[in-house]
N, C-alpha and C. Protein backbone atom coordinates (compact mmCIF):
# COMPACT_ATOMS: atom_id res chain seq x y z
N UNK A 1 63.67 167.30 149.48
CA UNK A 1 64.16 166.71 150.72
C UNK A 1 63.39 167.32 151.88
N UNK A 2 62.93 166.58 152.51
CA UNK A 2 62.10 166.83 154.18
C UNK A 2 62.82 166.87 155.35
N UNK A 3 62.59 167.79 156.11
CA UNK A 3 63.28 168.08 157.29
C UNK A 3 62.67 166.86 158.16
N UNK A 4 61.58 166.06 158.28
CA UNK A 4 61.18 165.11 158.87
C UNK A 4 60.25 165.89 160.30
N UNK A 5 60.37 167.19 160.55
CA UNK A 5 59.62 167.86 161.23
C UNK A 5 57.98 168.58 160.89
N UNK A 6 57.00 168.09 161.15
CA UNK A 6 55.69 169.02 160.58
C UNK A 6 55.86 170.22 160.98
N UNK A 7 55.59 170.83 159.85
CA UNK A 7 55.91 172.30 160.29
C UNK A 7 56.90 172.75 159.72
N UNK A 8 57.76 172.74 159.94
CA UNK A 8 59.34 172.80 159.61
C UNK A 8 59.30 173.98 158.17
N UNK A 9 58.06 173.77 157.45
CA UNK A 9 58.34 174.43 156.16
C UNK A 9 57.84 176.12 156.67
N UNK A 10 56.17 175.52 157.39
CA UNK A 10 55.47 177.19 157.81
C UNK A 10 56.65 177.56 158.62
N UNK A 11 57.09 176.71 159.33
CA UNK A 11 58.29 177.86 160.85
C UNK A 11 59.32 178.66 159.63
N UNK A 12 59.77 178.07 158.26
CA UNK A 12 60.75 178.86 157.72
C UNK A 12 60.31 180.25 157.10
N UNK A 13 58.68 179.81 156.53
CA UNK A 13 58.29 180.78 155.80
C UNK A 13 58.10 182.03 156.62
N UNK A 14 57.33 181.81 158.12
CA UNK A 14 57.00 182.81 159.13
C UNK A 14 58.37 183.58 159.28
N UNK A 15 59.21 182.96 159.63
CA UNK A 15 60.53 183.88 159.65
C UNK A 15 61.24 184.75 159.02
N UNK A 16 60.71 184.15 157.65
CA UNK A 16 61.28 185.03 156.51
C UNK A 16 60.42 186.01 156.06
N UNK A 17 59.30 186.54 156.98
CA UNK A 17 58.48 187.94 156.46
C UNK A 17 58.51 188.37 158.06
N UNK A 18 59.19 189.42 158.39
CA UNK A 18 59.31 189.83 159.72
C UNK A 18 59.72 191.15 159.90
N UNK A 19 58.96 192.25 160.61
CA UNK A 19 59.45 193.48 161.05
C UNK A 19 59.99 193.52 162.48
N UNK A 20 60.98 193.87 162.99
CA UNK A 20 61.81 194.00 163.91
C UNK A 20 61.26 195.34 165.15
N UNK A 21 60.06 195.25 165.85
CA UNK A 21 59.64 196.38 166.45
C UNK A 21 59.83 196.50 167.77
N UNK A 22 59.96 198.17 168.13
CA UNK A 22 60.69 198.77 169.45
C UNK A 22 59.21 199.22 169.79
N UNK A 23 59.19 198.95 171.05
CA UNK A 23 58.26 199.69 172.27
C UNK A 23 58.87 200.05 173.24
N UNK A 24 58.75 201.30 174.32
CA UNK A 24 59.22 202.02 175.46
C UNK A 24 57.84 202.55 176.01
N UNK A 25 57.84 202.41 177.33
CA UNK A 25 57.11 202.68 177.92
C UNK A 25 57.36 203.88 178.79
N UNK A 26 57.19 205.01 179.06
CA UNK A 26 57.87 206.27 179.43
C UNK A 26 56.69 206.10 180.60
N UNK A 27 56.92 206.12 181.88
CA UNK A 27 55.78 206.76 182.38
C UNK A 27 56.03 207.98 183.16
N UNK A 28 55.50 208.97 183.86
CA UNK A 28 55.61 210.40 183.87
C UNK A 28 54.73 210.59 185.12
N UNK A 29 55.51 211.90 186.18
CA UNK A 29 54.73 212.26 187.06
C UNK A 29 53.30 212.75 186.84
N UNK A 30 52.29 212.34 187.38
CA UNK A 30 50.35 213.15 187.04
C UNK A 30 50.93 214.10 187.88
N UNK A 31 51.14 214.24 189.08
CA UNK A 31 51.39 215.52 189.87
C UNK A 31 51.93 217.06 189.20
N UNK A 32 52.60 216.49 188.37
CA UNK A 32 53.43 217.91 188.09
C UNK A 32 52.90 217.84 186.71
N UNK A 33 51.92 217.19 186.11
CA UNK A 33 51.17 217.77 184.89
C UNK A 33 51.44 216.78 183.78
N UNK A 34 52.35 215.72 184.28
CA UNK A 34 53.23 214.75 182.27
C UNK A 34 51.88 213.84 182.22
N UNK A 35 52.63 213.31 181.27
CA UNK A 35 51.44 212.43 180.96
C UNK A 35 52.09 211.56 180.42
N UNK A 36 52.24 209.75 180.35
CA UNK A 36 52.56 208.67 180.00
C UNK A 36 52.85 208.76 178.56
N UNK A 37 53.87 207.91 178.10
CA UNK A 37 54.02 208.15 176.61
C UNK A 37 54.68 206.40 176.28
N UNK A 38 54.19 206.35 174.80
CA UNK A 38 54.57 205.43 174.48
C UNK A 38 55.22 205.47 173.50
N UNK A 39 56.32 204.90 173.51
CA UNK A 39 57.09 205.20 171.37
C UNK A 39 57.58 204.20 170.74
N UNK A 40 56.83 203.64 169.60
CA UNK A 40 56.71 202.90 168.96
C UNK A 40 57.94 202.71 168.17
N UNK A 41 58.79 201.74 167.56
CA UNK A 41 59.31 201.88 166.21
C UNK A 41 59.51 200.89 165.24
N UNK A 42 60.32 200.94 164.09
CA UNK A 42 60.25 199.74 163.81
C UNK A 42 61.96 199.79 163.12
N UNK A 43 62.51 198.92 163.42
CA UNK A 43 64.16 198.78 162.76
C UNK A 43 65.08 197.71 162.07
N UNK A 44 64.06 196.92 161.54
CA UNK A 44 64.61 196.51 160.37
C UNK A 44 63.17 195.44 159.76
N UNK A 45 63.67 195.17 158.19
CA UNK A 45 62.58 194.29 157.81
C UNK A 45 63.53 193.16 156.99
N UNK A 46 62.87 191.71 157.64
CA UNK A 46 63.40 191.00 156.40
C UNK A 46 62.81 189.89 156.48
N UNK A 47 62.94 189.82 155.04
CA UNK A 47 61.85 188.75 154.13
C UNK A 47 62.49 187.92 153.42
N UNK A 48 61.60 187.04 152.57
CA UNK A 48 61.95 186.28 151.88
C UNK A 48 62.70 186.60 150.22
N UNK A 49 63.34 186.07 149.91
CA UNK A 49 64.10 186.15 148.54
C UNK A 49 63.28 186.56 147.47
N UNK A 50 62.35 185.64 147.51
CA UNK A 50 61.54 185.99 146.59
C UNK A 50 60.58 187.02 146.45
N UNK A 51 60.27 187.36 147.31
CA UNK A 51 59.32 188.74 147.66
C UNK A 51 60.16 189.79 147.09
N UNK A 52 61.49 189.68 147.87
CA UNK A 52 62.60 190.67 147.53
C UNK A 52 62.65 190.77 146.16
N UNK A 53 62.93 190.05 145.71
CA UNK A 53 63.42 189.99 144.08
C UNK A 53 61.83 191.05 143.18
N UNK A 54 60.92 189.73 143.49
CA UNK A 54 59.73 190.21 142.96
C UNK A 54 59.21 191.78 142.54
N UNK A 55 59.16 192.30 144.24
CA UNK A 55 59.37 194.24 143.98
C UNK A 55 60.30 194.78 143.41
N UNK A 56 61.69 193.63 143.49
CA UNK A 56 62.84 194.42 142.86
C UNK A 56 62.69 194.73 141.20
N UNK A 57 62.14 193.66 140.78
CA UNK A 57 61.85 193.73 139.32
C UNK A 57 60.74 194.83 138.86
N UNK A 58 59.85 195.18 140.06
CA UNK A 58 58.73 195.82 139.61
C UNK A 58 58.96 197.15 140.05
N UNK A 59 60.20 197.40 140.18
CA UNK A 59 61.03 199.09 140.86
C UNK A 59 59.84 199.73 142.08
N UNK A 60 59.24 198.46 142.73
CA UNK A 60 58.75 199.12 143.90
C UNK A 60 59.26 199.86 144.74
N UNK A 61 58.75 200.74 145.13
CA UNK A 61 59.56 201.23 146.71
C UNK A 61 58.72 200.77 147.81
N UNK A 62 59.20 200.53 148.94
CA UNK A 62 58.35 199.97 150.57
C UNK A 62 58.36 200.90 151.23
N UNK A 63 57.45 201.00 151.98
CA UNK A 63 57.26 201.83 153.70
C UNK A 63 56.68 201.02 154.30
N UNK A 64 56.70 201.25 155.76
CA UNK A 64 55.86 200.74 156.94
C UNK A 64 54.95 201.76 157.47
N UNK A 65 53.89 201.60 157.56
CA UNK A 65 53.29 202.36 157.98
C UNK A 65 53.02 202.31 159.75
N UNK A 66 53.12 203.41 160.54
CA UNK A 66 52.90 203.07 162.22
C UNK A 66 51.53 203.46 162.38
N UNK A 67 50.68 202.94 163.01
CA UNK A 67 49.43 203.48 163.40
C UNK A 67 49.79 203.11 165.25
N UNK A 68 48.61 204.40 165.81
CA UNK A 68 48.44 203.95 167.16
C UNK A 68 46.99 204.47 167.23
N UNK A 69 46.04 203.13 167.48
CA UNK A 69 44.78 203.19 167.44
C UNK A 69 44.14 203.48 168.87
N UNK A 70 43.12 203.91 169.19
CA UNK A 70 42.42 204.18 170.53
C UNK A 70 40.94 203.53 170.20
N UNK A 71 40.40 202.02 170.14
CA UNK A 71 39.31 201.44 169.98
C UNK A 71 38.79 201.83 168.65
N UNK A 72 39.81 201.70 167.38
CA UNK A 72 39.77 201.86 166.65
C UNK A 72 40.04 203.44 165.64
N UNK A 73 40.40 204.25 166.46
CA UNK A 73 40.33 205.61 165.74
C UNK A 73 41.67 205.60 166.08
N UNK A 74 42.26 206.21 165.08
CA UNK A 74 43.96 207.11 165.23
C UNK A 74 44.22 207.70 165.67
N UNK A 75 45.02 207.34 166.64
CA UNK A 75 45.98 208.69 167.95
C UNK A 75 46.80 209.53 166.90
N UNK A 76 47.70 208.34 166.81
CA UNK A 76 48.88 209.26 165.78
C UNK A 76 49.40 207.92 164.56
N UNK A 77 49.81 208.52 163.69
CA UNK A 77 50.04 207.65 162.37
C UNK A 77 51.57 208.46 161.48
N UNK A 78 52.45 207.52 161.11
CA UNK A 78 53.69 208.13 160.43
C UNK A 78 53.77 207.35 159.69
N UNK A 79 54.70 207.53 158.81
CA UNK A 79 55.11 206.50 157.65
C UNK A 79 56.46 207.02 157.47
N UNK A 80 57.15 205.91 157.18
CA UNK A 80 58.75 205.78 157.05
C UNK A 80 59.39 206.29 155.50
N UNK A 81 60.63 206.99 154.87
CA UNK A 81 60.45 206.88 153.51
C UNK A 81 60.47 205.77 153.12
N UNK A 82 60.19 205.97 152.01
CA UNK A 82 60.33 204.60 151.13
C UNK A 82 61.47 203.50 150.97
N UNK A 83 61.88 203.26 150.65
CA UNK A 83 63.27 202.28 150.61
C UNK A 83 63.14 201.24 149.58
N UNK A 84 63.92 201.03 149.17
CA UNK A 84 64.08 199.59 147.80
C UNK A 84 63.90 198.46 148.61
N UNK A 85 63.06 197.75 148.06
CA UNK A 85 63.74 196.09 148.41
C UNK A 85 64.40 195.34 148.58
N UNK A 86 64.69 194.53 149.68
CA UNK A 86 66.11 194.31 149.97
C UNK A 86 65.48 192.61 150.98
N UNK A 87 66.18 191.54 151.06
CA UNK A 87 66.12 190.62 152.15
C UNK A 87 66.26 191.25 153.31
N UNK A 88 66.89 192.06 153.48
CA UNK A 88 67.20 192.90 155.17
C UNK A 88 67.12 194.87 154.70
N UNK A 89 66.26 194.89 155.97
CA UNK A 89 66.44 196.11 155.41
C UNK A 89 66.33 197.06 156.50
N UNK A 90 67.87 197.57 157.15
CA UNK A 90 68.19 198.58 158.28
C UNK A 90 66.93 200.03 158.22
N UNK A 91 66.54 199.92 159.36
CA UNK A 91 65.37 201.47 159.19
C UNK A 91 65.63 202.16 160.36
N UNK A 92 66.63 203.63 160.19
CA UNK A 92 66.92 204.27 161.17
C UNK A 92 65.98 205.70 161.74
N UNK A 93 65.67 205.59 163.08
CA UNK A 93 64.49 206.66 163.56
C UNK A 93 64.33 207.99 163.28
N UNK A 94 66.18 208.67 162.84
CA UNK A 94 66.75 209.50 162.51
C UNK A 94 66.84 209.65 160.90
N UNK A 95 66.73 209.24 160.32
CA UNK A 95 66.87 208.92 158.65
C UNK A 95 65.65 208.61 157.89
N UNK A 96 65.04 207.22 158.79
CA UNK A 96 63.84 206.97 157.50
C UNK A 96 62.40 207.43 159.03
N UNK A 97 62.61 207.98 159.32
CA UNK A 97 61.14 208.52 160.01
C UNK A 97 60.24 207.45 160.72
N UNK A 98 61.24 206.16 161.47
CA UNK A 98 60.36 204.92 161.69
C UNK A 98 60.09 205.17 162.97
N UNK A 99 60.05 205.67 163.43
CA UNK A 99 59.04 206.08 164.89
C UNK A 99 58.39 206.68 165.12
N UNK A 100 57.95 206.75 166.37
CA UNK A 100 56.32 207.71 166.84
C UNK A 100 56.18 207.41 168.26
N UNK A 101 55.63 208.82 168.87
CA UNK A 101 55.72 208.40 170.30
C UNK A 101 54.25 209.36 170.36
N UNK A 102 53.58 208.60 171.35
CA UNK A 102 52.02 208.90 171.60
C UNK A 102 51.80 209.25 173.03
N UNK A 103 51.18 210.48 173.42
CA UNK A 103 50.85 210.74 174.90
C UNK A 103 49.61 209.45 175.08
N UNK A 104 49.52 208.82 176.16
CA UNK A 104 48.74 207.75 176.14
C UNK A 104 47.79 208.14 177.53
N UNK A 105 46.38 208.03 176.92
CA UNK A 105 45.14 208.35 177.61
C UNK A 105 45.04 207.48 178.89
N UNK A 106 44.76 207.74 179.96
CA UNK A 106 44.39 206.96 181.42
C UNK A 106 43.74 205.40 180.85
N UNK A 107 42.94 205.33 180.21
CA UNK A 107 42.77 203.83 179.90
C UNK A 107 44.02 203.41 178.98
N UNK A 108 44.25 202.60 179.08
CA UNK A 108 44.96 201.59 178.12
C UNK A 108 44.55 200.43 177.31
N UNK A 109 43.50 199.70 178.01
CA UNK A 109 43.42 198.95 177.11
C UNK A 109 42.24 198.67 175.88
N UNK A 110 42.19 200.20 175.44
CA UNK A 110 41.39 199.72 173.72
C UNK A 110 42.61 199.93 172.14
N UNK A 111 43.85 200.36 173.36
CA UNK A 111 45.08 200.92 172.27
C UNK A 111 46.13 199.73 171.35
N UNK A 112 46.24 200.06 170.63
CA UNK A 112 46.30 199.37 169.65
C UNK A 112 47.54 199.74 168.51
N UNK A 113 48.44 199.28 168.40
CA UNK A 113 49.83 199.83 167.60
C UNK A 113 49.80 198.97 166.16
N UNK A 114 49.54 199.35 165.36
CA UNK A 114 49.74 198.71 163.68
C UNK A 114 50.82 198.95 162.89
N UNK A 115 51.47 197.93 162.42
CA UNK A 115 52.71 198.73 161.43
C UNK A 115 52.43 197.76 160.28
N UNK A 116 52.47 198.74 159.15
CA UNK A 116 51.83 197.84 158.07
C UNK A 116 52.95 198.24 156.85
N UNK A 117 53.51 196.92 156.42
CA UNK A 117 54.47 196.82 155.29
C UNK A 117 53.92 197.25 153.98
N UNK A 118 53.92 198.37 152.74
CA UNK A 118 53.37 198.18 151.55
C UNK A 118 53.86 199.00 151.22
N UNK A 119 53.14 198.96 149.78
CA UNK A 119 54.09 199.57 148.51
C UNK A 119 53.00 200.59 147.94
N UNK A 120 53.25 201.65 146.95
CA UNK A 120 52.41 202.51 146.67
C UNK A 120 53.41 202.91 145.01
N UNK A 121 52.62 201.97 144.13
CA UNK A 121 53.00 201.57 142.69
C UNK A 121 52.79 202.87 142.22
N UNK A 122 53.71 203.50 140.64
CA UNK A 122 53.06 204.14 139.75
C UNK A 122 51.55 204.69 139.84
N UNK A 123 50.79 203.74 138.96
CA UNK A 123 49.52 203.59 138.80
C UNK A 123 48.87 202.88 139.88
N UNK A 124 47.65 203.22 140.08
CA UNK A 124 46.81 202.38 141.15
C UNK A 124 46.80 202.59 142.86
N UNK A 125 46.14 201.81 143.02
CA UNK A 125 46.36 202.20 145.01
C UNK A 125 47.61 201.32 145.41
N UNK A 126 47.67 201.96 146.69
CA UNK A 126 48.83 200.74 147.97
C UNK A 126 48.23 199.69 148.02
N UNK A 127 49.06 198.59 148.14
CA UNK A 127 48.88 197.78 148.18
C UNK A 127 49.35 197.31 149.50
N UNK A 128 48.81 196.41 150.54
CA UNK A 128 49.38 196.38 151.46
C UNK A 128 50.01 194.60 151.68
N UNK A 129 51.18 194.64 152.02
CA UNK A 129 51.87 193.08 152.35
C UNK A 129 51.34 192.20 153.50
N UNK A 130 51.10 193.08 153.90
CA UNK A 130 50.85 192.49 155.99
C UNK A 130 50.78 193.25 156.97
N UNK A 131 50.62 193.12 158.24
CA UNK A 131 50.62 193.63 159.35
C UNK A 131 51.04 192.91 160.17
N UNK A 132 51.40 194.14 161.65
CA UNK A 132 52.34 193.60 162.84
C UNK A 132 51.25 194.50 163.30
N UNK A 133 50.29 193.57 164.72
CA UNK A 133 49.62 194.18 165.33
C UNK A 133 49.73 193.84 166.84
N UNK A 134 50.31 194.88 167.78
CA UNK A 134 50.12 194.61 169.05
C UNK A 134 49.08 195.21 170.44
N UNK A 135 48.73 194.77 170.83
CA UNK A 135 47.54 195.23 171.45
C UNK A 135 47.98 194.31 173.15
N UNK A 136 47.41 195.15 174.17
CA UNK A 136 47.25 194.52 175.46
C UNK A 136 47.05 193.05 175.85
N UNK A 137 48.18 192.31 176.22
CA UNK A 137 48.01 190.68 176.15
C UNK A 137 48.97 190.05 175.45
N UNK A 138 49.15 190.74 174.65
CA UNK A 138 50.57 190.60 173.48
C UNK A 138 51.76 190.35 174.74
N UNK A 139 52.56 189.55 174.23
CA UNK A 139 53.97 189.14 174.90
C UNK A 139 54.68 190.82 174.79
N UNK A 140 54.85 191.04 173.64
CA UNK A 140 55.43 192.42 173.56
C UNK A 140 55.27 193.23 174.55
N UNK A 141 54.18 193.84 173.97
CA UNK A 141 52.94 194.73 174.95
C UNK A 141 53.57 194.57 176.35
N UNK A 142 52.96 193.77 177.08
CA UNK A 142 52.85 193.34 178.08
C UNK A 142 54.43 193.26 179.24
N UNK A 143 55.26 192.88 178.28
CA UNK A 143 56.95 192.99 178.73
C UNK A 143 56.93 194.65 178.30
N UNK A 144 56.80 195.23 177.94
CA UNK A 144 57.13 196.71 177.68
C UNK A 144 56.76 197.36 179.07
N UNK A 145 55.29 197.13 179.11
CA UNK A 145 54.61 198.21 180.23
C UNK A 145 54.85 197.60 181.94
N UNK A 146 55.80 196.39 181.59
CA UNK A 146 56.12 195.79 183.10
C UNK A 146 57.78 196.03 183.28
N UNK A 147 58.36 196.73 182.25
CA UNK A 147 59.82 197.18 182.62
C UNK A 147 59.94 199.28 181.50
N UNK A 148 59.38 199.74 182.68
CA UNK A 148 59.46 201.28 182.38
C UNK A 148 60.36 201.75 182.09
N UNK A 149 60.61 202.61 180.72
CA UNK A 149 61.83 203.50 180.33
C UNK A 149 62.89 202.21 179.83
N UNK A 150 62.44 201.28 179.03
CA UNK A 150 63.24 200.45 178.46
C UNK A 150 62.77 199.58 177.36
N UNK A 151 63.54 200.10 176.73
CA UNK A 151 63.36 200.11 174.95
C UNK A 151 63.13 198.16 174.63
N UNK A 152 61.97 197.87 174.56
CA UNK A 152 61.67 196.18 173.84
C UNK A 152 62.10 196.34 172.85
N UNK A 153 62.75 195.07 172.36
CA UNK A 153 62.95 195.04 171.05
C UNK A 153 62.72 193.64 170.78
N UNK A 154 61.43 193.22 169.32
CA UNK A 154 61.31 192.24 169.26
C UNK A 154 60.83 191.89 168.03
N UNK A 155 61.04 190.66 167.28
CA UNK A 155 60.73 190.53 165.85
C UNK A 155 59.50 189.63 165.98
N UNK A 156 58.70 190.73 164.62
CA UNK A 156 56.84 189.69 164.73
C UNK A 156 57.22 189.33 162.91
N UNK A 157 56.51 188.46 162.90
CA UNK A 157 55.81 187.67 161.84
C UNK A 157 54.84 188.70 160.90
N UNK A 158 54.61 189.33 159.85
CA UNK A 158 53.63 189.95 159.24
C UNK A 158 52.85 189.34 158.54
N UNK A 159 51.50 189.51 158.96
CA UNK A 159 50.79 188.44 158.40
C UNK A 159 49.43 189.60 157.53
């Protein structure tokens, strides 16, 4: 049965692979020595059924990985514990290690925030699911660093 909408099928699938990510924009007196900070996080993931199931059968465990890039090189990088597979899956900053906060250099715009969904099997390398990448221009981005000291919260698509 057809929803009669084009599209209609990609808009369900996009929805159903999604990390839920926090940005704050801290900014800080230069006079008295601070320096701008940014803190990344990420607080919940949820996907599709079948994905879910899939790792569930294969006793995967997941992390997200946070990167914060500077024109490609790593400021700072964390990774969350692991967690089972799940359609929804709560990730607290205090518990599973899903944040990171970065002193941020006078330029801004070669910086670059990555959070990357994957698994790291038994045998073999990580494998990675997708990425959530925001960078300067981004809707995110961009609403973060135009309302200071206030936590964005917004769900991306991992592609």
């Amino acid at each position: 049965m057809s929803s009669g909408i084009v599209g209609a099928k990609q808009n369900r699938e996009d929805k159903s692979n999604q990390l839920e990510v926090t940005l704050c924009y801290s900014p800080r007196n230069s006079e008295e020595g601070e320096t701008e900070e940014l803190t990344l996080g990420v607080t919940k993931l949820r996907w599709s059924v079948e994905s879910a199931l899939e790792y569930e059968r294969k006793n995967a465990l997941l992390y997200v990985k946070l990167n914060v890039l500077d024109g490609g090189r790593t400021i700072k990088a964390c990774k969350t514990k692991p967690f089972a597979p799940s359609i929804s899956v709560p990730l607290s900053a205090d518990k599973n290690n899903s944040s990171l906060t970065v002193h941020l250099p006078s330029n801004r715009e070669h910086l670059t925030c990555q959070l990357s969904l994957c698994t790291k099997p038994s045998l073999g390398k990580k494998i990675v699911f997708g990425r959530v990448v925001l960078a300067p221009g981004s809707e995110h981005w961009d609403k973060t660093f135009q309302m200071p000291a206030t936590t964005i919260t917004q769900w991306h698509s991992i592609r």
